[in-house]
Protein backbone atom coordinates (compact mmCIF):
# COMPACT_ATOMS: atom_id res chain seq x y z
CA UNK A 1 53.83 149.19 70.70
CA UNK A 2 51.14 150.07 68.14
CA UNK A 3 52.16 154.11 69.21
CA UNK A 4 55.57 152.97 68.32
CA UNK A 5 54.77 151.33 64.64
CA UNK A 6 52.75 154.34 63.96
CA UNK A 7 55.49 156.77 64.11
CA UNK A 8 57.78 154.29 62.70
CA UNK A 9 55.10 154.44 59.70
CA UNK A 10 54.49 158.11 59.36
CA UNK A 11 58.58 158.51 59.59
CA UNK A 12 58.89 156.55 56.84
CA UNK A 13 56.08 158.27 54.77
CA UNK A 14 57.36 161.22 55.44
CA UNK A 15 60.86 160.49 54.34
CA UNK A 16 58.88 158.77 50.95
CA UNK A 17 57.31 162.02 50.30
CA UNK A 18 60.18 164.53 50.42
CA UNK A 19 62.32 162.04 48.20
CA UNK A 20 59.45 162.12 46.04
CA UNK A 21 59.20 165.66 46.42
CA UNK A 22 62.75 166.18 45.78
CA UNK A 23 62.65 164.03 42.49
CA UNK A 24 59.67 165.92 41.27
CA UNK A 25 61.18 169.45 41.88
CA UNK A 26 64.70 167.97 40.19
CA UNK A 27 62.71 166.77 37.16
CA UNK A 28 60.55 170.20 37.29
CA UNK A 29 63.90 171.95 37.54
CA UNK A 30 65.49 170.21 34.35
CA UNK A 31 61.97 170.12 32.28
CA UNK A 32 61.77 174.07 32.50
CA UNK A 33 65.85 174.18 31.42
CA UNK A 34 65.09 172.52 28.13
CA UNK A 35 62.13 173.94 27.29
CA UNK A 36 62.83 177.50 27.76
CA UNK A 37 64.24 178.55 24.56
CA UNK A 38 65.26 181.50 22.94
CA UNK A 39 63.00 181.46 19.92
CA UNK A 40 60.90 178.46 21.12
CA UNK A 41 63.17 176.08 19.81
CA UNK A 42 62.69 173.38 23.16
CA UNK A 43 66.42 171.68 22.29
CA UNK A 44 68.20 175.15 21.47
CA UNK A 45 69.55 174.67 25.25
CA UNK A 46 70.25 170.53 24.80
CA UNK A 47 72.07 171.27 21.44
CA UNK A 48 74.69 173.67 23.09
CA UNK A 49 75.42 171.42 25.29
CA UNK A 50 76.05 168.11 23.93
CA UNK A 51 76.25 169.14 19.92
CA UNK A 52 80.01 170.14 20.13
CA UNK A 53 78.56 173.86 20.01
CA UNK A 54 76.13 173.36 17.54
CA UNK A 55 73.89 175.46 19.68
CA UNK A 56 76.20 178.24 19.98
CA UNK A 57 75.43 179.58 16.03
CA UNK A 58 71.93 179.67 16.51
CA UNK A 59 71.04 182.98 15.05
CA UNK A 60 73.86 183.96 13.38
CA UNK A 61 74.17 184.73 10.08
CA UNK A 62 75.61 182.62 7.44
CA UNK A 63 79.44 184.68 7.42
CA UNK A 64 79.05 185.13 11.15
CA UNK A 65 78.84 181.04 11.13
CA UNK A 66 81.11 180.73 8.03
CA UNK A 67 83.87 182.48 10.13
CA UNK A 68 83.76 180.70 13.06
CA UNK A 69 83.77 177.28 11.34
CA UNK A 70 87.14 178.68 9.96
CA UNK A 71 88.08 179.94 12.96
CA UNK A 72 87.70 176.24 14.79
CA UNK A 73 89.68 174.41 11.77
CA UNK A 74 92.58 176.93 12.08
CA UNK A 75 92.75 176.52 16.22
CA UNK A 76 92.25 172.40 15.47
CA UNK A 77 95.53 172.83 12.59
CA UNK A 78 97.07 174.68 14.99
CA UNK A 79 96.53 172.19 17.44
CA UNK A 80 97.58 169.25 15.89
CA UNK A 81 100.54 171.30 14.58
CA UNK A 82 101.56 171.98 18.22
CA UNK A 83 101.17 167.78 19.39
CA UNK A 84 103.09 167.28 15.88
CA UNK A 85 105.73 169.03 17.07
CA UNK A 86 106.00 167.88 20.86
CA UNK A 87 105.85 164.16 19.70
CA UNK A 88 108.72 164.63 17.63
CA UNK A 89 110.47 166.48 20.51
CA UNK A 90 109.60 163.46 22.89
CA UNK A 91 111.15 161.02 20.38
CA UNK A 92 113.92 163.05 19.77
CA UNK A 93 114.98 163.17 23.44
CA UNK A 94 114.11 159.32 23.82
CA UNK A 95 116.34 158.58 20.46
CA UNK A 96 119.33 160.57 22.57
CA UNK A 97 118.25 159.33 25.79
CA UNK A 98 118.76 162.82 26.98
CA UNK A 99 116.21 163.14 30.38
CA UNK A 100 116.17 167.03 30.45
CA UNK A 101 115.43 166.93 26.50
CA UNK A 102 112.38 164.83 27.17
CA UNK A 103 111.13 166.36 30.45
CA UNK A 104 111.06 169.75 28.35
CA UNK A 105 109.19 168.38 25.89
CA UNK A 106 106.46 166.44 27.84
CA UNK A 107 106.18 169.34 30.16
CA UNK A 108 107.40 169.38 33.66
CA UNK A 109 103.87 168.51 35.13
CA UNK A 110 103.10 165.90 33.28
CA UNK A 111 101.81 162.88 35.06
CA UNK A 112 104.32 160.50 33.26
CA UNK A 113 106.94 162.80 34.47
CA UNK A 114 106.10 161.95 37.92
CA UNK A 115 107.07 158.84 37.53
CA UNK A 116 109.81 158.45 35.20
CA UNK A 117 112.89 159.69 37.13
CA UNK A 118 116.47 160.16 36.11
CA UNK A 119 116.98 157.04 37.50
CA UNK A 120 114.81 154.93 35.66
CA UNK A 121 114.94 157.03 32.40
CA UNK A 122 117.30 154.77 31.01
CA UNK A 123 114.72 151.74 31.29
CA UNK A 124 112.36 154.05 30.50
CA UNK A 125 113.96 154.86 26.92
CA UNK A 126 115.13 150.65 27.03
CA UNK A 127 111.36 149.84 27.18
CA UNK A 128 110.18 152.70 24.40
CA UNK A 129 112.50 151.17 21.68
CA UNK A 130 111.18 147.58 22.97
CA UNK A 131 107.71 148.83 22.10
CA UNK A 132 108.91 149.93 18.52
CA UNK A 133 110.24 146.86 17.97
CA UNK A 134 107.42 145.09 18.72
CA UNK A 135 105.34 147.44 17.02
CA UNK A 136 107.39 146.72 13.60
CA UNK A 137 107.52 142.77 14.17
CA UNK A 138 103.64 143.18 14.66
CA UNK A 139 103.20 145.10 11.43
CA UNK A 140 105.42 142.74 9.59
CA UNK A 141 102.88 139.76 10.27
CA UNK A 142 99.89 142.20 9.44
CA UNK A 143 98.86 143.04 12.65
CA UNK A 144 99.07 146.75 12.70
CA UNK A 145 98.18 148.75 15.39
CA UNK A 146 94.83 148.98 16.79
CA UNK A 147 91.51 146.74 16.93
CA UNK A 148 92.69 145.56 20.31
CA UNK A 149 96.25 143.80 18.67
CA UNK A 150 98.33 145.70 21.07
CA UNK A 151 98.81 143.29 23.84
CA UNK A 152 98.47 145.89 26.94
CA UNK A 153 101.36 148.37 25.65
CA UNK A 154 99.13 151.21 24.47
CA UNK A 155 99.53 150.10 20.69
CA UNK A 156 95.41 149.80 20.06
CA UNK A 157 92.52 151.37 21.15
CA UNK A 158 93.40 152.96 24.75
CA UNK A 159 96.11 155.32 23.51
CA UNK A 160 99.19 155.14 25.56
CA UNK A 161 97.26 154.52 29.14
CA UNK A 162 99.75 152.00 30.49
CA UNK A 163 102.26 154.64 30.10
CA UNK A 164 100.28 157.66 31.89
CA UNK A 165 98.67 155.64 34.72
């Protein structure tokens, strides 16, 4: 019995010291990551990471940065140019209630094009102008969208979820 509670005992050590082991070689592991630098900078490796890029410019010169700051703004106009244009697609092919119109402009493999159908397009575009219409009773009383004041239909803060879920 005592022979028995011993290795019980050192089993259990031993399993405490590797996970300690293991935790100490992690934190080793991800101590030496941040503080090897490039010019001794200890967050030049954190700041690439989670700074949006920030990281990224580090020794560039000031047109080298200048240039890629422009750079981002045109691909972000561009962007939003591009989502401009699809959501007006979208709600011209809901307006028409044409299904092929609106699967072209959402994209074929979008998730919300999984589940709307041919079938139930037409409650599909039924509950879109419902939404509207709530959206523009809501607005007339002063609750405009956001803050939470969009009762579960993807008017406030979580974007359209309901819909893409």
């Amino acid at each position: 019995m005592k022979k028995d509670n011993l290795l019980k005992g050192a089993a259990v050590f031993g399993a405490l010291a590797l996970m300690a082991g293991g935790m100490l070689a992690a934190d080793a592991a991800v101590n030496n990551s941040v503080t090897s630098s490039d010019n001794g900078n200890a967050n030049s490796n954190w700041e690439g990471r989670g700074n949006r890029g920030a990281g990224n410019m580090a020794g560039l010169s000031d047109e080298e940065k200048a240039a890629r700051i422009a750079e981002r703004d045109a691909n972000r106009t561009a962007n939003q140019a591009a989502m401009e244009a699809r959501r007006t697609a979208v709600e011209a092919a809901l307006s028409a209630g044409d299904y092929d119109a609106w699967v072209a402009a959402e994209g074929a493999n979008s998730p919300i094009v999984a589940k709307v159908t041919k079938d139930n397009f037409a409650q599909f575009v039924q509950a879109h102008s419902l939404m509207e219409q709530a959206r523009t009773i809501l607005s007339g009383i002063g609750l405009d969208e956001g803050a939470g004041h969009g009762m579960g239909m993807g008017m406030g803060l979580g974007g359209g979820r309901m819909m893409h879920q």
